[in-house]
C-alpha atoms as a PDB file:
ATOM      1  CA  UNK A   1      12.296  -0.794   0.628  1.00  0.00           C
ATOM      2  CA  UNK A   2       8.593  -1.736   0.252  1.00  0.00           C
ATOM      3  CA  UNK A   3       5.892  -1.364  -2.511  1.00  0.00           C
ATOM      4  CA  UNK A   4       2.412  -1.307  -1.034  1.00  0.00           C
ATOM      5  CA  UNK A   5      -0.685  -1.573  -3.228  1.00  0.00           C
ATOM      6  CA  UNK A   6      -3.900  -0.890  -1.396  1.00  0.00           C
ATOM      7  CA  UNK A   7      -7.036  -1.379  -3.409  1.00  0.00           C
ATOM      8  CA  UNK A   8      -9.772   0.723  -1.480  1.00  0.00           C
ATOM      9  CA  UNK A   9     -13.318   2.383  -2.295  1.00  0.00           C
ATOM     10  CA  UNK A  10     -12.701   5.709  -3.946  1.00  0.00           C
ATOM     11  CA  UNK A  11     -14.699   8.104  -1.440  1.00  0.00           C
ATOM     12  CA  UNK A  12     -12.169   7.566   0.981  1.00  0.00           C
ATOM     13  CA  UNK A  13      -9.365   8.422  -0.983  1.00  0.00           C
ATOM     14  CA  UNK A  14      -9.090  12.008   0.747  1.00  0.00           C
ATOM     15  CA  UNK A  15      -8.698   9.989   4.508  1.00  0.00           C
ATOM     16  CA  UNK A  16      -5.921   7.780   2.897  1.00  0.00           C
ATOM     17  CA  UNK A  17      -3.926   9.896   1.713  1.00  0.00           C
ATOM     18  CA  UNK A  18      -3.930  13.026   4.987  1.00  0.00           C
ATOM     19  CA  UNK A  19      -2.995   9.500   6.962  1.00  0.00           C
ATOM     20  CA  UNK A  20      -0.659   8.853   4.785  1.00  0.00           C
ATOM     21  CA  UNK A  21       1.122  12.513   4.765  1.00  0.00           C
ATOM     22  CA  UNK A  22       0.551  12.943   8.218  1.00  0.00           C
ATOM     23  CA  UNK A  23       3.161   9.909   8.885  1.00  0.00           C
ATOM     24  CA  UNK A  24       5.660  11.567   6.256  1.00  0.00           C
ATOM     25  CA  UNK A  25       4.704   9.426   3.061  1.00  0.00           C
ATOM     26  CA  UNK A  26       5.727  11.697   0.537  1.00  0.00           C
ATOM     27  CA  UNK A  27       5.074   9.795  -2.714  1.00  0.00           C
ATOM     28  CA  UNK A  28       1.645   8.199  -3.773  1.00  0.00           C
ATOM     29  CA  UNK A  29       0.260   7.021  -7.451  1.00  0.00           C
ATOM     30  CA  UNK A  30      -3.441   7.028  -7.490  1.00  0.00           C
ATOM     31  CA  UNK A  31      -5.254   5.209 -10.307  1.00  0.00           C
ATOM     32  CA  UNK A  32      -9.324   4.327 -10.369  1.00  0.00           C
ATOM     33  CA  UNK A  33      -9.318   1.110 -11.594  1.00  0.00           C
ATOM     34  CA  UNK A  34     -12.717  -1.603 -11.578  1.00  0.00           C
ATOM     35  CA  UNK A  35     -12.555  -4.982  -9.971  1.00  0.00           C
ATOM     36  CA  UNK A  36     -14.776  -7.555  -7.818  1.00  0.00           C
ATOM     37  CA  UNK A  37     -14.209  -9.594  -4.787  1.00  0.00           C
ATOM     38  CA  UNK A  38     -15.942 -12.182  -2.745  1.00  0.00           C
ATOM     39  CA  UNK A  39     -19.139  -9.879  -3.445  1.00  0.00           C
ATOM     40  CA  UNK A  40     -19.004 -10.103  -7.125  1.00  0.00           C
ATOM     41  CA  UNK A  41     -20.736  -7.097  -7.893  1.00  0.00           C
ATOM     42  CA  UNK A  42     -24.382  -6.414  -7.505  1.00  0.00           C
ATOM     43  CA  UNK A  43     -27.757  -5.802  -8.721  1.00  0.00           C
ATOM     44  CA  UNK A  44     -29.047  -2.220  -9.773  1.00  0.00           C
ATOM     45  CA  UNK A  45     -32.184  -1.017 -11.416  1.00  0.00           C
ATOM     46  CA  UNK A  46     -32.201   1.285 -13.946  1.00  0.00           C
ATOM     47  CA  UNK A  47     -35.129   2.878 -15.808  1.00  0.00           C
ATOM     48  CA  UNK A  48     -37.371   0.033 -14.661  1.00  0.00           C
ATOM     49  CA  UNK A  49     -34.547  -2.819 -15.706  1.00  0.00           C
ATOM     50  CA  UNK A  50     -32.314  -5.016 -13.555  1.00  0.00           C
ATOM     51  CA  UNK A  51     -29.054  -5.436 -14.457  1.00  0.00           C
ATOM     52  CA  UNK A  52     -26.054  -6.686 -12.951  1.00  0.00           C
ATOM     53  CA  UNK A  53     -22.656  -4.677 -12.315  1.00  0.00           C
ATOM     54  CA  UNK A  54     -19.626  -7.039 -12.236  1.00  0.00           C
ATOM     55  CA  UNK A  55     -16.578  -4.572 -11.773  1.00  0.00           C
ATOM     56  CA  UNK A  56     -17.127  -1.866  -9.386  1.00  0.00           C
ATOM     57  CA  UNK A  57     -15.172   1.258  -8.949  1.00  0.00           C
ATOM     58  CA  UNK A  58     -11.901   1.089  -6.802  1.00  0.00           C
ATOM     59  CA  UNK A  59      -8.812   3.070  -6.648  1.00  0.00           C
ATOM     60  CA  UNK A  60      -5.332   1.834  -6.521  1.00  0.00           C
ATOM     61  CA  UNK A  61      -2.142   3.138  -4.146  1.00  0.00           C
ATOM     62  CA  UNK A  62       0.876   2.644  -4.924  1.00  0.00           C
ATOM     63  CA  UNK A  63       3.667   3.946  -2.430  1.00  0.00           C
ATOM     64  CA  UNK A  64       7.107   3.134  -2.865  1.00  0.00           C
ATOM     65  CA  UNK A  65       8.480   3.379   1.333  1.00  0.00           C
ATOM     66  CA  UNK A  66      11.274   2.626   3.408  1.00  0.00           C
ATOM     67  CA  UNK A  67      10.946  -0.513   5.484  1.00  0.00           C
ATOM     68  CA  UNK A  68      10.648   1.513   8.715  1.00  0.00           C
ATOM     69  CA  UNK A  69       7.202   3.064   7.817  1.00  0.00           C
ATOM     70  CA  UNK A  70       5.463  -0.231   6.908  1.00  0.00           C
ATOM     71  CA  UNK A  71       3.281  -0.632   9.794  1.00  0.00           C
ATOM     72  CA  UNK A  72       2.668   2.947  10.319  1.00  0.00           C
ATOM     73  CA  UNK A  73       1.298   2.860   6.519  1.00  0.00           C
ATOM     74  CA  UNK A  74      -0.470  -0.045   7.146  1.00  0.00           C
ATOM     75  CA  UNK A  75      -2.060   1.063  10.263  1.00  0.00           C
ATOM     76  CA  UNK A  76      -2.855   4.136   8.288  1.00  0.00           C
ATOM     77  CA  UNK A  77      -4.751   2.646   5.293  1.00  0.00           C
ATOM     78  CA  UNK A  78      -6.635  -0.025   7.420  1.00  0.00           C
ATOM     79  CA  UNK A  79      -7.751   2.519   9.608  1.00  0.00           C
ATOM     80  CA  UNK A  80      -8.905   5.241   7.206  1.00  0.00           C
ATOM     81  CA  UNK A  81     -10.476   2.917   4.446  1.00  0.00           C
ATOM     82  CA  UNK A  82     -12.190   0.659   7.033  1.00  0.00           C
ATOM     83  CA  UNK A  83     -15.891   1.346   6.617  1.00  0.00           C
ATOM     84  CA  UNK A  84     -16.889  -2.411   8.657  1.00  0.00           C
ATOM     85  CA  UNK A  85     -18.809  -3.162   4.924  1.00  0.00           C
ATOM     86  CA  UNK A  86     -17.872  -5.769   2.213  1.00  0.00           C
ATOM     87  CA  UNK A  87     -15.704  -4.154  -0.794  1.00  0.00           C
ATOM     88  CA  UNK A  88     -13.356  -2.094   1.871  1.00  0.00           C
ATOM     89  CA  UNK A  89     -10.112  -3.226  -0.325  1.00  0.00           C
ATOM     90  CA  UNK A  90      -7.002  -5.124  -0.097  1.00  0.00           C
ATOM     91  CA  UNK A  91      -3.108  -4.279   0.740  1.00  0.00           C
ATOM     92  CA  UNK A  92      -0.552  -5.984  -0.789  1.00  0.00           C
ATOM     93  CA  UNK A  93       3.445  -5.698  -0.003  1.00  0.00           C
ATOM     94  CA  UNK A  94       6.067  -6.381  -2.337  1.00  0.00           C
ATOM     95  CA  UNK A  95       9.880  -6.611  -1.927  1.00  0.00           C
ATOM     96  CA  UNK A  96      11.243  -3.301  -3.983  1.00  0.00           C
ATOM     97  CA  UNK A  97      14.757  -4.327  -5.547  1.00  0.00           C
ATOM     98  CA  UNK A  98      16.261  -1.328  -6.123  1.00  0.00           C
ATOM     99  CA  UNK A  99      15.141   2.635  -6.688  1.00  0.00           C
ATOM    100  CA  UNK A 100      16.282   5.879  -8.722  1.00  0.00           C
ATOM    101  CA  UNK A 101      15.497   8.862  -8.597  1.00  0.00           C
ATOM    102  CA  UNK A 102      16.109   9.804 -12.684  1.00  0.00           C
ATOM    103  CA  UNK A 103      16.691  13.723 -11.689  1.00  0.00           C
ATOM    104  CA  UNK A 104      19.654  13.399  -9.481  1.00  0.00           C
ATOM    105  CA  UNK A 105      20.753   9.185 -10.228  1.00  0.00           C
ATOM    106  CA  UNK A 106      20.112   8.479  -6.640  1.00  0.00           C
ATOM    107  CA  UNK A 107      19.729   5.407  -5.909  1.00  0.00           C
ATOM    108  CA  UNK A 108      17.959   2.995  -2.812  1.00  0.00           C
ATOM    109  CA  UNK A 109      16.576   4.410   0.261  1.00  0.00           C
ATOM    110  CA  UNK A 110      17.652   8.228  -0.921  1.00  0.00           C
ATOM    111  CA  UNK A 111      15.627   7.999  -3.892  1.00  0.00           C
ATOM    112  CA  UNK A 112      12.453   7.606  -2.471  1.00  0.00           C
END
């Protein structure tokens, strides 16, 4: 079993995740969460004043998966939150120890 974090700009949230179900990923946590990258943030004027914005907006995916979906997840975020700009995100894949479902006690694979 995998975790994969993907760290992605929020208006293409919706693509994500109707990738993501179309391949049979049935579980996702969403959170909007602010962070910077190689860009740093930017510049914006406001009311005639320049100020800089450090952490921009991002949203986080978590999906717990079986091992057998990992590319076709992958394939599926970096297709659908590619925009070609800088900011488009990050994925990240962790080793997941051991699941359970607290309902039913089931436990690995069956608990996802």
């Amino acid at each position: 079993m995998k975790m994969v974090t993907a760290i992605i700009k929020p208006f293409k949230l919706d693509d994500v995740r109707q990738a993501l179900s179309d391949i049979g990923v049935q579980g996702v946590t969403v959170s909007e969460v602010k962070g910077f990258g190689r860009q740093k943030g930017h510049t914006e004027l406001y009311r005639g004043a320049e100020y800089v914005v450090d952490f921009l907006p991002k949203v986080k995916m978590e999906l717990a998966i079986d091992d057998g979906l990992l590319d076709q997840v992958i394939e599926a975020i970096t297709s659908k939150a590619n925009t070609g700009k800088i900011g488009d995100g990050k994925i990240f894949v962790t080793e997941i120890e051991q699941a359970i479902r607290i309902r039913t006690g089931e436990s690995g694979p069956e608990a996802l």
